[in-house]
PDB file of N, CA and C in Angstrom:
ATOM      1  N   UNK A   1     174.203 -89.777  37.967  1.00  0.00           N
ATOM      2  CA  UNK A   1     174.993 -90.674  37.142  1.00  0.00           C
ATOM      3  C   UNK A   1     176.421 -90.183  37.025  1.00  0.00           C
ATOM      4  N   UNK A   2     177.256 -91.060  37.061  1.00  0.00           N
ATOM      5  CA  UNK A   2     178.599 -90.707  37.420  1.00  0.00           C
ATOM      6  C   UNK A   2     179.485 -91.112  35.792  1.00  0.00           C
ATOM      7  N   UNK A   3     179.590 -90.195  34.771  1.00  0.00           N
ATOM      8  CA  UNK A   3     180.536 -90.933  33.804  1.00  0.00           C
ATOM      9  C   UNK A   3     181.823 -90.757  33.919  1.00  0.00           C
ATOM     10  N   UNK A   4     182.378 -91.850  33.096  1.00  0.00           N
ATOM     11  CA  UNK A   4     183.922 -91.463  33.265  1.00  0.00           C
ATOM     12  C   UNK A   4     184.789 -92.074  31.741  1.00  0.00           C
ATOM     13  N   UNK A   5     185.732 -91.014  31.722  1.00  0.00           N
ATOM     14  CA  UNK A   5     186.068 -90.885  30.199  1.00  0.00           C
ATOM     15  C   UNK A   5     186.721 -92.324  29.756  1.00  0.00           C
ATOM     16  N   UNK A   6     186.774 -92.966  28.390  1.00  0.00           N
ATOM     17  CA  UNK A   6     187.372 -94.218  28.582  1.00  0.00           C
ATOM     18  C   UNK A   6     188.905 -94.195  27.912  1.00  0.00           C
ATOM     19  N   UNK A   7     189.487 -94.105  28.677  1.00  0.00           N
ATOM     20  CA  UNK A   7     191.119 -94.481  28.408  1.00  0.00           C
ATOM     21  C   UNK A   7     191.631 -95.996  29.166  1.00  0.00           C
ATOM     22  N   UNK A   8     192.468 -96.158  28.079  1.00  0.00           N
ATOM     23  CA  UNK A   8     193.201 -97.588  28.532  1.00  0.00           C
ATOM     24  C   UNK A   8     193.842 -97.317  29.865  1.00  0.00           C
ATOM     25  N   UNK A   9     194.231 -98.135  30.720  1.00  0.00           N
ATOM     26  CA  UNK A   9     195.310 -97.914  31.276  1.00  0.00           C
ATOM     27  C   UNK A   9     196.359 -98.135  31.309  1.00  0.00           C
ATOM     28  N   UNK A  10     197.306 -98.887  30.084  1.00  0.00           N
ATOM     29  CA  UNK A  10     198.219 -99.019  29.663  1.00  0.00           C
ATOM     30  C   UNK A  10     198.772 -97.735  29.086  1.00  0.00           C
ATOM     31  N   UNK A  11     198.258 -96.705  28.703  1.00  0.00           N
ATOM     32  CA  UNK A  11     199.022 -95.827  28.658  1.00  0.00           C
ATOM     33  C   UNK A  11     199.979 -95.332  29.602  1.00  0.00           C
ATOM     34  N   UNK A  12     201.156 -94.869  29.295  1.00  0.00           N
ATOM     35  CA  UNK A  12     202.208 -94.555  29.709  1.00  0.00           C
ATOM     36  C   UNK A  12     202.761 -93.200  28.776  1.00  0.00           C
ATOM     37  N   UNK A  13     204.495 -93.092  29.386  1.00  0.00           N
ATOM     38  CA  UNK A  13     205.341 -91.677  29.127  1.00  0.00           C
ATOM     39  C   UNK A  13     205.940 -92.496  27.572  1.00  0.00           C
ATOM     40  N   UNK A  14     205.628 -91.630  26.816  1.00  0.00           N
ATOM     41  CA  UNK A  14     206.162 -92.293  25.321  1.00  0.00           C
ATOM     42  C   UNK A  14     207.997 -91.591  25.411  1.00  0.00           C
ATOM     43  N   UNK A  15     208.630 -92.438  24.977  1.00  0.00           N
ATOM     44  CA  UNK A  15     210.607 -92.030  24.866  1.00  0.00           C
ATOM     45  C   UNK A  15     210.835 -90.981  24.408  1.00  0.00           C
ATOM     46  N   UNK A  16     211.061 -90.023  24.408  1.00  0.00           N
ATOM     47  CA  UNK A  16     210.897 -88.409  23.493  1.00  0.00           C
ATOM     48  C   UNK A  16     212.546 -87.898  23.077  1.00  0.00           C
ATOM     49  N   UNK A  17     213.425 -89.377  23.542  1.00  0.00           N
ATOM     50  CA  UNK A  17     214.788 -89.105  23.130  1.00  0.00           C
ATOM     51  C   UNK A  17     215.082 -88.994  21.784  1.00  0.00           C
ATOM     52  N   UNK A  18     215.868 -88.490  20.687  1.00  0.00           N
ATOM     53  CA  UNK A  18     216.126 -88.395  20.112  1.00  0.00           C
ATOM     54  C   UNK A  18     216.599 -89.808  19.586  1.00  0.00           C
ATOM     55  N   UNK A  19     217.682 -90.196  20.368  1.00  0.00           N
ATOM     56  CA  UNK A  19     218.143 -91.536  19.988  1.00  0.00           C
ATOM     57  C   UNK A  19     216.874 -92.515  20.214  1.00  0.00           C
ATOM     58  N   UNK A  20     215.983 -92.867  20.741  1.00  0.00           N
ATOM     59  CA  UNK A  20     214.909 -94.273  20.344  1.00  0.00           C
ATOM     60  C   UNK A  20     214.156 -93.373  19.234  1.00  0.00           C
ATOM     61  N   UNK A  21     213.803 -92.756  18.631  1.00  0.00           N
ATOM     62  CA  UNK A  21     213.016 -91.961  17.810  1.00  0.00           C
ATOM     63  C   UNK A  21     213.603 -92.469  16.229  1.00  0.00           C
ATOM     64  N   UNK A  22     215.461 -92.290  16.383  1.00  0.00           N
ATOM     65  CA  UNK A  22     215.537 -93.028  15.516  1.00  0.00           C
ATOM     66  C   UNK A  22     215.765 -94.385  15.526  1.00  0.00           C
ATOM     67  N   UNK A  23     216.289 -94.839  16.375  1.00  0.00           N
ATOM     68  CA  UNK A  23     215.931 -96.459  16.466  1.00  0.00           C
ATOM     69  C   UNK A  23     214.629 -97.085  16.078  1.00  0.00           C
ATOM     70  N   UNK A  24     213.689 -96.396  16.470  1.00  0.00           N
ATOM     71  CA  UNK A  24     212.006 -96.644  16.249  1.00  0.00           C
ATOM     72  C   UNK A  24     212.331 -96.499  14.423  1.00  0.00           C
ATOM     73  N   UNK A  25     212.668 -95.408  13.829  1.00  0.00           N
ATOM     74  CA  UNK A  25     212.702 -95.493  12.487  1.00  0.00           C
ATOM     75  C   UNK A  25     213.269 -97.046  11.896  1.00  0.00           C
ATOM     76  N   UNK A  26     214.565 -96.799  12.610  1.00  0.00           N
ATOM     77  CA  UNK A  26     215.234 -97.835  11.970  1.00  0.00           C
ATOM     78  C   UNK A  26     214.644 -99.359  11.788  1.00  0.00           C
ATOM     79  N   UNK A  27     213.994 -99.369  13.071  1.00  0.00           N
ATOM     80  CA  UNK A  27     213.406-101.049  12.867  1.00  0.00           C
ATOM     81  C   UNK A  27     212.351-100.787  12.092  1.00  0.00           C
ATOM     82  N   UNK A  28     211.404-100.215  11.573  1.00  0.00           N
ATOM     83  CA  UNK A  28     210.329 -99.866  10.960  1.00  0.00           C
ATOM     84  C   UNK A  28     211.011-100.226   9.737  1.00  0.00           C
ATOM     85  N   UNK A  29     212.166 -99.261   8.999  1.00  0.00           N
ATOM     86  CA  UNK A  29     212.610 -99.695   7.617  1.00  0.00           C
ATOM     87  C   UNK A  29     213.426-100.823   7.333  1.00  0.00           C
ATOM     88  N   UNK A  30     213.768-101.667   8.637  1.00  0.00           N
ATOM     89  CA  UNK A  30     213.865-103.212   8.724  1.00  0.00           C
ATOM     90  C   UNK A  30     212.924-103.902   8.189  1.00  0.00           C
ATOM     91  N   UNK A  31     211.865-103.984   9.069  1.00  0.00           N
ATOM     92  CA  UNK A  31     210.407-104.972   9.346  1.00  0.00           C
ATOM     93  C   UNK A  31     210.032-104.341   7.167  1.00  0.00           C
ATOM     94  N   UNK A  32     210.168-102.926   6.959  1.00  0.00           N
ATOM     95  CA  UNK A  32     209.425-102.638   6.032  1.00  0.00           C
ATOM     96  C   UNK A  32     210.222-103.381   4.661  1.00  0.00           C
ATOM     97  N   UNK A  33     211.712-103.437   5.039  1.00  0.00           N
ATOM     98  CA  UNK A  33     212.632-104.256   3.871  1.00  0.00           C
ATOM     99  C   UNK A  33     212.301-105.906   4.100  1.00  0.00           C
ATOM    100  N   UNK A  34     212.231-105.899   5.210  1.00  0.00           N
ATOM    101  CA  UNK A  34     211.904-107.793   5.211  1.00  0.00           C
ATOM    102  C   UNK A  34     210.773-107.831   4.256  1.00  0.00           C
ATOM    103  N   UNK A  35     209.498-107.579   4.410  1.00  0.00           N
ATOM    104  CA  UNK A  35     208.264-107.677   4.326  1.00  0.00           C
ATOM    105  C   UNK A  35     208.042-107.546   3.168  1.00  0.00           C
ATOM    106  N   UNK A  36     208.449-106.276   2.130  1.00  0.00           N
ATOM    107  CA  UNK A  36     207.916-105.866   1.017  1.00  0.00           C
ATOM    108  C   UNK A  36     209.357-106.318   0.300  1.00  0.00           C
ATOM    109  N   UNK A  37     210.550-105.728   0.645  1.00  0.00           N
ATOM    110  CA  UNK A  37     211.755-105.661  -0.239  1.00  0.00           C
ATOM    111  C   UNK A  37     212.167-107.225  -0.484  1.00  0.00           C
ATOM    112  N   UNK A  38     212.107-108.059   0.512  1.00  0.00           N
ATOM    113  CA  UNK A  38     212.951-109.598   0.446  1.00  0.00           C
ATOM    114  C   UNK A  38     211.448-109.919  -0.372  1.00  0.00           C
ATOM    115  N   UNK A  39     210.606-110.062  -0.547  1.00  0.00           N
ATOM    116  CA  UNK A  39     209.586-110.544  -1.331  1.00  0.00           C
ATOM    117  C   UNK A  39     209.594-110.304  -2.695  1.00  0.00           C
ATOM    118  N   UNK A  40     209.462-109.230  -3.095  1.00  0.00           N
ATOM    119  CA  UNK A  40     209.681-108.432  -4.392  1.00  0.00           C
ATOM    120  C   UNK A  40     210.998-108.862  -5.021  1.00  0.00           C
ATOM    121  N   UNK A  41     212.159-109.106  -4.331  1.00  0.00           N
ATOM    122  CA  UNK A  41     213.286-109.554  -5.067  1.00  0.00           C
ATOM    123  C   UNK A  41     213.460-110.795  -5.533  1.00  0.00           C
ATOM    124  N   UNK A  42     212.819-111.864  -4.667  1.00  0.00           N
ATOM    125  CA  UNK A  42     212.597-113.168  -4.506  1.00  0.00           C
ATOM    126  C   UNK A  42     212.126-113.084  -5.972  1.00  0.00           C
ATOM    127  N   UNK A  43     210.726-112.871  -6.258  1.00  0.00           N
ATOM    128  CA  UNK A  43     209.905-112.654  -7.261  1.00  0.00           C
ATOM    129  C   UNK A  43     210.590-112.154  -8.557  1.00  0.00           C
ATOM    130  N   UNK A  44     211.381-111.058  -8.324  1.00  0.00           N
ATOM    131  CA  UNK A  44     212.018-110.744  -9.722  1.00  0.00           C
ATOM    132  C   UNK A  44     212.785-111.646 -10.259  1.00  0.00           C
ATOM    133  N   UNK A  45     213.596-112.272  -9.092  1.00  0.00           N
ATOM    134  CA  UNK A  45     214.598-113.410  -9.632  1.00  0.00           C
ATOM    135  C   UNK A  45     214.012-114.646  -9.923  1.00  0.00           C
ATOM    136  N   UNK A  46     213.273-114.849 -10.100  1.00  0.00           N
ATOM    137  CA  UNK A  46     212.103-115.971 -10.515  1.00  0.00           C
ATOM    138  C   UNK A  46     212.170-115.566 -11.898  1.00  0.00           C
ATOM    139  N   UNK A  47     211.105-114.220 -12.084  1.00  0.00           N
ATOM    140  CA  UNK A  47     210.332-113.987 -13.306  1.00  0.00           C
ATOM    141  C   UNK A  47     211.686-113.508 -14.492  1.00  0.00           C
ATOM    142  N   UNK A  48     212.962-113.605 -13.405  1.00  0.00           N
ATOM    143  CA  UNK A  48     214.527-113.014 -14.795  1.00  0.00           C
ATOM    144  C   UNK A  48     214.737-114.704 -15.067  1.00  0.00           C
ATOM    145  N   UNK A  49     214.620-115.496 -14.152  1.00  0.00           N
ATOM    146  CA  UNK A  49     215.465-117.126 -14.539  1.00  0.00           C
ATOM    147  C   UNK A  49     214.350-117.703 -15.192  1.00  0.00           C
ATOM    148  N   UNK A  50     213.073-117.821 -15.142  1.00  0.00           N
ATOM    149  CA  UNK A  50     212.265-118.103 -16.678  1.00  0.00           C
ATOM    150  C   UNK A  50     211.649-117.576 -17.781  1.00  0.00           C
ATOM    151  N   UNK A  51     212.441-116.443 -17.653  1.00  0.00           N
ATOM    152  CA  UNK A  51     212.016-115.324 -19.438  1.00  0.00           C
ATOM    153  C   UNK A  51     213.298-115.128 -19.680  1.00  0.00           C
ATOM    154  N   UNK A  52     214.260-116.402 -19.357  1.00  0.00           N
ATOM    155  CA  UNK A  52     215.595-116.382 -19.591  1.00  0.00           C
ATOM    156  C   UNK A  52     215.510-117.019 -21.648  1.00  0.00           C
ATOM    157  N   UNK A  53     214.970-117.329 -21.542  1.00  0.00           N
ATOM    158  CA  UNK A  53     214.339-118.232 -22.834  1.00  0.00           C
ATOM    159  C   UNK A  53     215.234-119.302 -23.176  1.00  0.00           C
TER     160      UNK A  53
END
């Protein structure tokens, strides 16, 4: 019986530059301000313009 280990084959050489490492950050705390931050603000300014009394 012949096994064989299971890896994708889409793996590839990951960028190990310094510069995409932080680019990679940077869009992360993009995607993470769209997602959580533009939501949460939306929401506050709601809940300040009707407990405006």
């Amino acid at each position: 019986m012949r096994t064989t280990a299971a890896t994708p084959l889409e793996i590839g050489d990951a960028r190990a530059d310094f510069l995409s490492l932080l680019a990679g950050f940077g869009i992360s705390l993009v995607r993470l301000t769209m997602l959580i931050g533009l939501p949460a603000s939306i929401t506050w300014n709601i809940l300040k313009r009707t407990q405006r009394g």
